[in-house]
C-alpha atoms as a PDB file:
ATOM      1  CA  UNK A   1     125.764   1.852  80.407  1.00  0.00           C
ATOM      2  CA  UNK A   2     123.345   2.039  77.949  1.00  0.00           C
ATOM      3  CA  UNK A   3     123.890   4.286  74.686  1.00  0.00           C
ATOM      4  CA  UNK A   4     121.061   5.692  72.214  1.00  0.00           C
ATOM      5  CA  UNK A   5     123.056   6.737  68.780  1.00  0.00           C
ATOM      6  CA  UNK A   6     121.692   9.257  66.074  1.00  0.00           C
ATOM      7  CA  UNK A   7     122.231   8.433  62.244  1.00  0.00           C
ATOM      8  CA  UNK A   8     125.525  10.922  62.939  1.00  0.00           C
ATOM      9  CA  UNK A   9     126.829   8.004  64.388  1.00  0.00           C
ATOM     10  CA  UNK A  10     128.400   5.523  61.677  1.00  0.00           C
ATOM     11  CA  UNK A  11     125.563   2.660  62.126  1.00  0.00           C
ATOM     12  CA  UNK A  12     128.567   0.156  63.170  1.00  0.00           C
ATOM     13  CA  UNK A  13     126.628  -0.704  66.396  1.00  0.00           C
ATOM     14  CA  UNK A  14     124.412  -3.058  64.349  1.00  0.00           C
ATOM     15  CA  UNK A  15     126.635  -5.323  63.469  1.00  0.00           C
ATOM     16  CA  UNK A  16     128.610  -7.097  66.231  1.00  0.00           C
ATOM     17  CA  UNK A  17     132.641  -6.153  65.414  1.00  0.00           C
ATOM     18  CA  UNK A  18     135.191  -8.633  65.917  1.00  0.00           C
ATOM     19  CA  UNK A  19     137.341  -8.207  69.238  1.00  0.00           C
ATOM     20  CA  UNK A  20     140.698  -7.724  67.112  1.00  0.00           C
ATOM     21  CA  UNK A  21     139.041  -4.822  65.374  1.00  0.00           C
ATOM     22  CA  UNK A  22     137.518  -3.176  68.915  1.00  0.00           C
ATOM     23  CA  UNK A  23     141.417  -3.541  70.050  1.00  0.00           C
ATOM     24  CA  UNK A  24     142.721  -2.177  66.762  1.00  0.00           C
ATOM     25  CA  UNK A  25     140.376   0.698  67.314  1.00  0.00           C
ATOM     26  CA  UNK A  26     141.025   1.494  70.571  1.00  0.00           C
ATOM     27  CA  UNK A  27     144.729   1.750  70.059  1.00  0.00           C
ATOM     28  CA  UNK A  28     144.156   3.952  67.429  1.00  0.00           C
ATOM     29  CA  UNK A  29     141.836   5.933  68.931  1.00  0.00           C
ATOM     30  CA  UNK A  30     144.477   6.514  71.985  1.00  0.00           C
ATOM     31  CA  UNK A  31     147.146   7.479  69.526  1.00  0.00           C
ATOM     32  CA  UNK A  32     145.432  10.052  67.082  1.00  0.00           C
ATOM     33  CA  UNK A  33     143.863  11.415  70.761  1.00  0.00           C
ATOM     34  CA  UNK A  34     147.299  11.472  71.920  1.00  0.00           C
ATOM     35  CA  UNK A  35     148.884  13.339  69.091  1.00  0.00           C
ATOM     36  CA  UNK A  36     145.863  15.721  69.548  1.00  0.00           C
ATOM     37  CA  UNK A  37     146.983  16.802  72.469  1.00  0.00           C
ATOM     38  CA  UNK A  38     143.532  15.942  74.200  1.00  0.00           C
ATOM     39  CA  UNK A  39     143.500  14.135  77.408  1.00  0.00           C
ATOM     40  CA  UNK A  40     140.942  10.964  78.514  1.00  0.00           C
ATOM     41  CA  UNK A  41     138.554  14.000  80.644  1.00  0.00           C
ATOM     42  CA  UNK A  42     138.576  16.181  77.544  1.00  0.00           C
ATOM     43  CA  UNK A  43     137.494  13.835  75.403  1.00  0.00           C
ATOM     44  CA  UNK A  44     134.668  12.873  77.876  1.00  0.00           C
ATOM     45  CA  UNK A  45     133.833  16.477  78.585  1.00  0.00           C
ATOM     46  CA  UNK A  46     133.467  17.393  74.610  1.00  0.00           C
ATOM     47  CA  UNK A  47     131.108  14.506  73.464  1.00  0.00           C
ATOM     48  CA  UNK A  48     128.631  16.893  75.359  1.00  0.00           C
ATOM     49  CA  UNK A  49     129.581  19.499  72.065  1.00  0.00           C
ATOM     50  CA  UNK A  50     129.183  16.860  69.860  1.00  0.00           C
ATOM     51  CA  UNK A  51     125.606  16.735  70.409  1.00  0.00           C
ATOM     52  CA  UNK A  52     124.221  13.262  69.421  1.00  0.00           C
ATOM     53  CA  UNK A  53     120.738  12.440  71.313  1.00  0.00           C
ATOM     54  CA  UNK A  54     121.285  10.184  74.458  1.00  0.00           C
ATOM     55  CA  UNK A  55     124.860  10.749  74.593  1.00  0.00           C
ATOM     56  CA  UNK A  56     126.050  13.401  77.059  1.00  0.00           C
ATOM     57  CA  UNK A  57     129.593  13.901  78.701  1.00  0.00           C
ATOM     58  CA  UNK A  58     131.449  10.622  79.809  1.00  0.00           C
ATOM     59  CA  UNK A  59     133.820   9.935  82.387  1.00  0.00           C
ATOM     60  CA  UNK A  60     137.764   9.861  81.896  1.00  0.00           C
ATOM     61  CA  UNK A  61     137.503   6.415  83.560  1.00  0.00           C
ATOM     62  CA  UNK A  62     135.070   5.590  81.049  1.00  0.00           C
ATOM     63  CA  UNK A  63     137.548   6.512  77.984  1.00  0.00           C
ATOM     64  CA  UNK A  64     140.703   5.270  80.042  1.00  0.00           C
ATOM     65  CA  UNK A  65     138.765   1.809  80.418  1.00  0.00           C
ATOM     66  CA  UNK A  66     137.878   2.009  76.536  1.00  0.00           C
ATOM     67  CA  UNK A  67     141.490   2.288  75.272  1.00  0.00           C
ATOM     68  CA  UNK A  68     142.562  -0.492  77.735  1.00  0.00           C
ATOM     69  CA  UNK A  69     139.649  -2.906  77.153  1.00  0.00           C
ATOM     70  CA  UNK A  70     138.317  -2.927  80.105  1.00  0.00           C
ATOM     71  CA  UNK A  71     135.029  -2.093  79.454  1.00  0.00           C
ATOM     72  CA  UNK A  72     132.191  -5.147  78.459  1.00  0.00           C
ATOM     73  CA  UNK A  73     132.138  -6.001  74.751  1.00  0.00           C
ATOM     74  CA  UNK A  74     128.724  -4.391  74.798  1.00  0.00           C
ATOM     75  CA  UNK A  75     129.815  -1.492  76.049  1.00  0.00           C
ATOM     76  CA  UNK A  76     133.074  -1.137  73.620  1.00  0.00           C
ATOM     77  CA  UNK A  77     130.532  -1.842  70.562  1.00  0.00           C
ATOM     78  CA  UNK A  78     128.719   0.969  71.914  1.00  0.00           C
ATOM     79  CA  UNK A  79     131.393   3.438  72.914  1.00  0.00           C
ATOM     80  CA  UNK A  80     133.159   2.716  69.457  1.00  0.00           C
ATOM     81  CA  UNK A  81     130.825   5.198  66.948  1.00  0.00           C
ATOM     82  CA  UNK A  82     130.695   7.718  69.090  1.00  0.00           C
ATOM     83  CA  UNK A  83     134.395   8.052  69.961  1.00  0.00           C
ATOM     84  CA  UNK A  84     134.691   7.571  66.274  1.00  0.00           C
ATOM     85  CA  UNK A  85     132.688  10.404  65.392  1.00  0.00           C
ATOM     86  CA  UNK A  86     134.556  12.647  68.081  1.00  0.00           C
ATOM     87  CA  UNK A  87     137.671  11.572  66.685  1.00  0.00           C
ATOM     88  CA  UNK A  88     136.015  12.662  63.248  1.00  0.00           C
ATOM     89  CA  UNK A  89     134.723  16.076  64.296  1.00  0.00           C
ATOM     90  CA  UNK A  90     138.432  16.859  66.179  1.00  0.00           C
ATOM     91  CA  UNK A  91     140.910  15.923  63.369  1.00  0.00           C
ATOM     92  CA  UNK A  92     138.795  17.765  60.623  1.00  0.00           C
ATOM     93  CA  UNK A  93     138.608  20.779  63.393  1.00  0.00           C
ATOM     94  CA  UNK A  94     142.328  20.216  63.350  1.00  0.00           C
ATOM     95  CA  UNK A  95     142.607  20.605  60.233  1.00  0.00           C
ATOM     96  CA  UNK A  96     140.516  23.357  59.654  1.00  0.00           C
ATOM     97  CA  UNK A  97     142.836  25.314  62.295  1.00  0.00           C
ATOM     98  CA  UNK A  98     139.685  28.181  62.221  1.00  0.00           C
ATOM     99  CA  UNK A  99     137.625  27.704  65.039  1.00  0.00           C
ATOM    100  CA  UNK A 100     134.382  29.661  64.987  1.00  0.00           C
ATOM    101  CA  UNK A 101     134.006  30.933  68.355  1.00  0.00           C
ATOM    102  CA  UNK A 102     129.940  30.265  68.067  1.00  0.00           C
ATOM    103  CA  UNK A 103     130.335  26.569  67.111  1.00  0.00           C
ATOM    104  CA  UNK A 104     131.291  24.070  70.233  1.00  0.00           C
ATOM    105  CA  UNK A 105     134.311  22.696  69.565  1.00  0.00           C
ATOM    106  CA  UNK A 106     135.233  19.054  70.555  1.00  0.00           C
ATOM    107  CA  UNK A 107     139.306  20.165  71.456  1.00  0.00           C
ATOM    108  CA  UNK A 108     139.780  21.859  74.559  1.00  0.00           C
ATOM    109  CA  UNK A 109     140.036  25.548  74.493  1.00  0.00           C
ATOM    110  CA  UNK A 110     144.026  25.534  75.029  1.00  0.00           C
ATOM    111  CA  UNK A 111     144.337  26.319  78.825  1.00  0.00           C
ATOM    112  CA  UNK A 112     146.870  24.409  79.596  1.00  0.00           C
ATOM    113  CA  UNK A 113     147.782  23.248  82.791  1.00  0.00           C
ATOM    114  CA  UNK A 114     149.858  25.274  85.158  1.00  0.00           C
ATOM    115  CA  UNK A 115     153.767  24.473  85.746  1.00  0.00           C
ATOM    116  CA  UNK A 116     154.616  22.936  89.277  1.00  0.00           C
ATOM    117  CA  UNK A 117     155.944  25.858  91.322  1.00  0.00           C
ATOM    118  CA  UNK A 118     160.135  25.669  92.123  1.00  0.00           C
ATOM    119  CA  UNK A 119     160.596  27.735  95.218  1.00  0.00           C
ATOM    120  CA  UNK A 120     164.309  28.561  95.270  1.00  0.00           C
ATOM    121  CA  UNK A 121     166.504  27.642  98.579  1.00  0.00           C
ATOM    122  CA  UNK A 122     166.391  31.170  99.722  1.00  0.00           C
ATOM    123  CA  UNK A 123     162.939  32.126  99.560  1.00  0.00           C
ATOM    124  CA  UNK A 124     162.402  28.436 101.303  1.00  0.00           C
ATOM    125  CA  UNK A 125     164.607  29.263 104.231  1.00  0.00           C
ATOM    126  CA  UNK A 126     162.466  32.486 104.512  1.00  0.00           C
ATOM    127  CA  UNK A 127     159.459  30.227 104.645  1.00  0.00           C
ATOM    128  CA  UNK A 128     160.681  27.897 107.082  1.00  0.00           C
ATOM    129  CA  UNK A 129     161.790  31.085 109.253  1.00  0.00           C
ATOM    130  CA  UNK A 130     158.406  32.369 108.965  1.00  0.00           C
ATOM    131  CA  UNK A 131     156.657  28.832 109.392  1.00  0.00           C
ATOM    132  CA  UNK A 132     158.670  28.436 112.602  1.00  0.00           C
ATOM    133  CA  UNK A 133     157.349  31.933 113.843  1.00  0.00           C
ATOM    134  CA  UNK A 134     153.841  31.538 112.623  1.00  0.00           C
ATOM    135  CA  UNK A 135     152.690  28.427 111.096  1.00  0.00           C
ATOM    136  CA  UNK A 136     149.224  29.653 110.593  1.00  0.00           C
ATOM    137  CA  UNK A 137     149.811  33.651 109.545  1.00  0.00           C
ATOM    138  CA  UNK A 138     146.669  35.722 108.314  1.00  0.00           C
ATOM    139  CA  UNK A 139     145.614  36.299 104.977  1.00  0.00           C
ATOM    140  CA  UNK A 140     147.328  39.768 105.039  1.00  0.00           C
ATOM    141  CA  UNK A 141     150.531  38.498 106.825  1.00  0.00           C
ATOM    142  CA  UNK A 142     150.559  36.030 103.583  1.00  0.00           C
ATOM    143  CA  UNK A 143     150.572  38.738 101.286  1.00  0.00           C
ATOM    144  CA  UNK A 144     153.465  40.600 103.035  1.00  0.00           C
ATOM    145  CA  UNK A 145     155.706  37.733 102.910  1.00  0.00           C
ATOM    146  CA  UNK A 146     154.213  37.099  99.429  1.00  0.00           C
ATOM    147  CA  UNK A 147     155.348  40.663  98.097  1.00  0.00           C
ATOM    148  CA  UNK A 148     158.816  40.517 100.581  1.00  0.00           C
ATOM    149  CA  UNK A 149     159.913  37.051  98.679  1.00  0.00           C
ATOM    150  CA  UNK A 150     158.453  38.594  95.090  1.00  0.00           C
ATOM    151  CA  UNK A 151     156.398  35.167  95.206  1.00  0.00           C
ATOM    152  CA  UNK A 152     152.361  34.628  94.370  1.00  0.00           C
ATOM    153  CA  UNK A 153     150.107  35.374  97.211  1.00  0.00           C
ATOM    154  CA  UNK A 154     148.509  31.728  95.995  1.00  0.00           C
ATOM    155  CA  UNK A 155     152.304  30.457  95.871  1.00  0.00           C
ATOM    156  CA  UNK A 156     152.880  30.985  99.558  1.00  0.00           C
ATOM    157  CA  UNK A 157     149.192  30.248 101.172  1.00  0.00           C
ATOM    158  CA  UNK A 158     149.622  26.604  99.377  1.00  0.00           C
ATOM    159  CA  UNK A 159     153.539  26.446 100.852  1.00  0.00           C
ATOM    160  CA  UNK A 160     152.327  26.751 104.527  1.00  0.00           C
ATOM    161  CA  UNK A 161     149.220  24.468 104.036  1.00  0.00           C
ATOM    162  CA  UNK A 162     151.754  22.152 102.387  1.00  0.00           C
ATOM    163  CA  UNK A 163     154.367  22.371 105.340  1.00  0.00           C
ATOM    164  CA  UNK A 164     151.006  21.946 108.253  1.00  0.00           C
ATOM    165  CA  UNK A 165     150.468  18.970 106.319  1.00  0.00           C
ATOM    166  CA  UNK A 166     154.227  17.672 106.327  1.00  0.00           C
ATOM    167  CA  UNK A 167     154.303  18.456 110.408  1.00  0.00           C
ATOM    168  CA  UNK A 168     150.989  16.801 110.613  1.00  0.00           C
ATOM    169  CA  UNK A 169     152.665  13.401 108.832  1.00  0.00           C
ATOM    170  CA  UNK A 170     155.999  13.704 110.919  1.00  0.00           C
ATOM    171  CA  UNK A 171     154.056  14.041 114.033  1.00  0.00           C
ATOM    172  CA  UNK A 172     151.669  11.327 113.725  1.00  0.00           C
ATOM    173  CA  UNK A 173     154.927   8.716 112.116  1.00  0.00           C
ATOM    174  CA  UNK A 174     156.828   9.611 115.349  1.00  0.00           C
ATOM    175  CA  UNK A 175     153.229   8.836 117.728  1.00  0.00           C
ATOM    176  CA  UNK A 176     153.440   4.993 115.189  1.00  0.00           C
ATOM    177  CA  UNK A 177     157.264   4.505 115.759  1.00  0.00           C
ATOM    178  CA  UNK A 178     156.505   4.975 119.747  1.00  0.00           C
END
């Protein structure tokens, strides 16, 4: 992985750091990204925003392998000023708390994931009642149990894909166990 760097980038590149400071670095790094509230893919998604020549998005493998030192000593020496100046750019953007909407930002928008679905016992025995009927009902028959059970439409589709899945497992453990 090779890395061109802009004069943004703190020139530290040039020299060659010591080890104990790329590990101090990276452990801070993971921490202030951490308290940020910005995951490993969001960080690698915004260095796109941050706009330095030659350096585009990175994987979350990529920063994951950073803040565990798995990456070559090259490649931490060249990772290090640029996740430094992300880190930069995101806690003054923190701290300005105004975001202008024109300007890319290098913190995720605030979509935050969505909660695991908890399908109460039941609106599961309905399911299963259904699944034992129909286990591949239409698009509309999805709905109607959708709106019966006062569930999402997307809620139930994923429930009987789920439960082929589950038979699918069952069957093929009780064809290994023969």
């Amino acid at each position: 992985m090779k890395l061109k760097l802009s004069t943004r980038v703190p020139p530290l590149h040039l020299e060659t750091p010591d080890p104990r400071e790329l590990e101090a670095f990276a452990e801070r790094f993971k921490q202030r990204r951490i308290k940020l509230g910005v995951t490993q893919a969001d960080v690698g998604k915004a260095l796109a925003n941050l706009r330095l020549p030659g350096v585009g998005a990175l994987s979350q493998s990529t920063i994951c392998r950073f803040e565990s030192l798995t990456l070559s000593h090259n490649n931490m020496i060249a990772l290090k000023p640029i996740l430094h100046a992300w880190l930069e750019e995101a806690e003054a953007q923190t701290r300005n708390k105004r975001r202008d909407p024109e300007a890319p930002s290098v913190l995720p928008a605030g979509e935050k994931k969505r909660k695991r679905t908890s399908i109460a016992a039941p609106e599961k025995r309905s399911l299963e009642a259904y699944f034992a009927v129909q286990p591949r009902p239409s698009g509309e028959k999805i709905a109607a149990i959708a709106e019966k059970l006062d569930l999402k439409k997307n809620v139930v589709r994923v429930w009987f894909c789920n439960q082929r899945q589950k038979q699918k497992r069952m069957k093929f453990a009780a064809q290994q166990s023969c």
